[in-house]
Protein backbone atom coordinates (compact mmCIF):
# COMPACT_ATOMS: atom_id res chain seq x y z
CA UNK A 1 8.56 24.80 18.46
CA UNK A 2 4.98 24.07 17.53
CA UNK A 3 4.51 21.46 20.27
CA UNK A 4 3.80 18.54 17.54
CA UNK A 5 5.19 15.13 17.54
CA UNK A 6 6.85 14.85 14.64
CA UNK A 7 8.24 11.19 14.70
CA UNK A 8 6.86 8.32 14.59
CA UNK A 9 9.09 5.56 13.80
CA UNK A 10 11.77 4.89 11.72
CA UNK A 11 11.05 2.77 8.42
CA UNK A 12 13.99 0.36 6.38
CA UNK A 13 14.57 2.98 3.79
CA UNK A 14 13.41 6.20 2.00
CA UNK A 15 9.44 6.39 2.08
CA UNK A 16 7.59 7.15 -0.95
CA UNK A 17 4.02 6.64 -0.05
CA UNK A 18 1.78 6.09 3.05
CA UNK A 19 -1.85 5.50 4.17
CA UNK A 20 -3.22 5.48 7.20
CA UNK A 21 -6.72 3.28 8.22
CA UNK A 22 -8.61 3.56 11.28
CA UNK A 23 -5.87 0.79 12.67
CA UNK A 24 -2.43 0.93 10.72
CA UNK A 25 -0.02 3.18 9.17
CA UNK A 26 1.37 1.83 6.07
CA UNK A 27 4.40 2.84 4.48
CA UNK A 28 5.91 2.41 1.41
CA UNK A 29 9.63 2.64 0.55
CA UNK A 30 12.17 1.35 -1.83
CA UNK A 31 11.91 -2.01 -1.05
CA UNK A 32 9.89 -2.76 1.67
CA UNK A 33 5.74 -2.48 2.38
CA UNK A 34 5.92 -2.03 6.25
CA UNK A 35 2.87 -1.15 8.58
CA UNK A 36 2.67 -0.21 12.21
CA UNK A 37 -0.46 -0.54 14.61
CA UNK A 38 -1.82 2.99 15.35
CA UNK A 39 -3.25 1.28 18.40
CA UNK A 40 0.10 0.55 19.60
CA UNK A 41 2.30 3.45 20.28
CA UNK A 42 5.40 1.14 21.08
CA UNK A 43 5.00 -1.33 18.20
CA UNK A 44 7.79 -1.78 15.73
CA UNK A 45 7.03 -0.99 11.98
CA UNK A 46 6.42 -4.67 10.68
CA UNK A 47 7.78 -6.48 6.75
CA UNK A 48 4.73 -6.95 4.78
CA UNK A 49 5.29 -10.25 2.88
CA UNK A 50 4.55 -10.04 -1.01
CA UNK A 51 6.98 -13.00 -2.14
CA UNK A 52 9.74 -14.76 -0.74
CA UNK A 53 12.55 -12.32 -0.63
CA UNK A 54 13.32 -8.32 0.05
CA UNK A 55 14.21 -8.80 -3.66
CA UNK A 56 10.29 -9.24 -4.48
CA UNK A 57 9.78 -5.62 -4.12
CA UNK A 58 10.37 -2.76 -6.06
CA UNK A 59 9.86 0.78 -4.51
CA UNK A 60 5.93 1.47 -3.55
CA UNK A 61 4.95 4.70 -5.18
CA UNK A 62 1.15 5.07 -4.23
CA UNK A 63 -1.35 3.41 -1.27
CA UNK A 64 -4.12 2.99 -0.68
CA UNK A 65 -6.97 1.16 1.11
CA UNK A 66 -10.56 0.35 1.40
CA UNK A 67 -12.62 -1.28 3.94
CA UNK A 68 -15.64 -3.75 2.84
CA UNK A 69 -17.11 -6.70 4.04
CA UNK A 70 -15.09 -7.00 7.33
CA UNK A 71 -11.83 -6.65 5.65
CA UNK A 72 -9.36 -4.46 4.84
CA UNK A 73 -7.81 -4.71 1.49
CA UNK A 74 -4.55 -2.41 0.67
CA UNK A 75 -3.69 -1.33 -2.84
CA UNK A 76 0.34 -0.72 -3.52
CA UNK A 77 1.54 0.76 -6.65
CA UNK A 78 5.06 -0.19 -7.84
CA UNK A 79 7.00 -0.14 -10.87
CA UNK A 80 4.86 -2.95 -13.28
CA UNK A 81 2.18 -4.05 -11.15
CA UNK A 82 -0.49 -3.26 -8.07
CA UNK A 83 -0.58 -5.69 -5.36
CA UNK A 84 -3.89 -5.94 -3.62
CA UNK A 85 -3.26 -7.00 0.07
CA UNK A 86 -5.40 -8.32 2.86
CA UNK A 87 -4.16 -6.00 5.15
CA UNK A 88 -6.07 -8.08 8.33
CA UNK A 89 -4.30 -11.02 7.12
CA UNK A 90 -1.03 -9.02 6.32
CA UNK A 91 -0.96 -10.77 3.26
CA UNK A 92 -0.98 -10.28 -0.60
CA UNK A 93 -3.94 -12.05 -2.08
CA UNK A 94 -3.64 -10.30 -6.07
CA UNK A 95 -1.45 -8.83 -8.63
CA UNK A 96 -3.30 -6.49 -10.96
CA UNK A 97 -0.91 -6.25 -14.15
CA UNK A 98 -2.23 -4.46 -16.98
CA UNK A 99 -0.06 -1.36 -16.81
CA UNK A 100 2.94 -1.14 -19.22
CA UNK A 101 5.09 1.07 -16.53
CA UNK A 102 5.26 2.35 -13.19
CA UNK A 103 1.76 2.94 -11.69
CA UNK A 104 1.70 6.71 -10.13
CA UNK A 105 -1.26 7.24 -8.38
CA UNK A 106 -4.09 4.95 -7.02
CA UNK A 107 -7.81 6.16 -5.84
CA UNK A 108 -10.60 3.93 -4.51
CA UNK A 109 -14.02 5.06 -4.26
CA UNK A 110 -17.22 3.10 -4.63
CA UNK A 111 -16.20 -0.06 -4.93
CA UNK A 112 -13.68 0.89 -8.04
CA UNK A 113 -9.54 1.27 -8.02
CA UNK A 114 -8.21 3.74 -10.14
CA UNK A 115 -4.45 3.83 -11.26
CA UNK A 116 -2.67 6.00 -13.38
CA UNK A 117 0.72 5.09 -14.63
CA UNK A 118 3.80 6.10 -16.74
CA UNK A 119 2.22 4.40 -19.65
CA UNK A 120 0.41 7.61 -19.80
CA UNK A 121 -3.38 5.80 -19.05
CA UNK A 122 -5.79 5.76 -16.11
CA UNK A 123 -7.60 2.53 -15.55
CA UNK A 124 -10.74 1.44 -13.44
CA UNK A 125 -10.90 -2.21 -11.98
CA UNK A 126 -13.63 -3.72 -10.82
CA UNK A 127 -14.10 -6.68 -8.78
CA UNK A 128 -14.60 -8.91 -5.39
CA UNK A 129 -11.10 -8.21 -4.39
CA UNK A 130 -11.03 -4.43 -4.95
CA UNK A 131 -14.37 -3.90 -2.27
């Protein structure tokens, strides 16, 4: 035994991304966005809220976050779309849809998202929402 922790909490399904911020750990699975305070070792993993059913979702392939003007905006990749979150909030605030497939991979850095999908391109957004 190596004398780590391994678990931390058990999710609704199979997870297939996950980013962690100074305050949360986000994962995502095959239907579900779900986040647990890092600042709360006893806390329950709690249903982000993109629409009005489970059936809103399709599985979350890539996170990920950046922090700007007080807030903290999340970034979930999925199989047509990104979501951009308000992750303070716990709440989806914008759909970025210009893909033509699943989105594989997300970066953010300076104030720019990258994706990079299925639809074999990589695109840069820019923007108030993206930080």
């Amino acid at each position: 035994s190596s004398g780590i922790n391994a678990e931390y909490g058990e999710v609704r399904g199979v997870v297939y991304s996950i980013v962690v911020t100074d305050q949360w750990l986000v994962c995502g699975t095959k239907e579900s966005l779900e986040m647990r305070s890092l600042r709360d070792p006893v806390s329950d993993f709690t249903l982000l809220s993109g629409g009005n059913t489970r059936a809103d979702f399709s599985t979350v392939y890539c996170l990920d976050y950046t922090e700007s003007g007080g807030y903290t905006r999340l970034f979930s990749g999925n199989c047509d779309s990104i979501k951009v979150w308000n992750l303070d909030r716990k709440i989806q605030c914008q759909t970025l849809d210009r893909h033509q497939g699943t989105i594989a991979c997300l970066s953010v850095l300076k104030g720019k998202l990258y994706s990079g999908g299925y639809d074999h391109t990589v695109k840069v957004w820019r923007g108030s929402k993206i930080g």
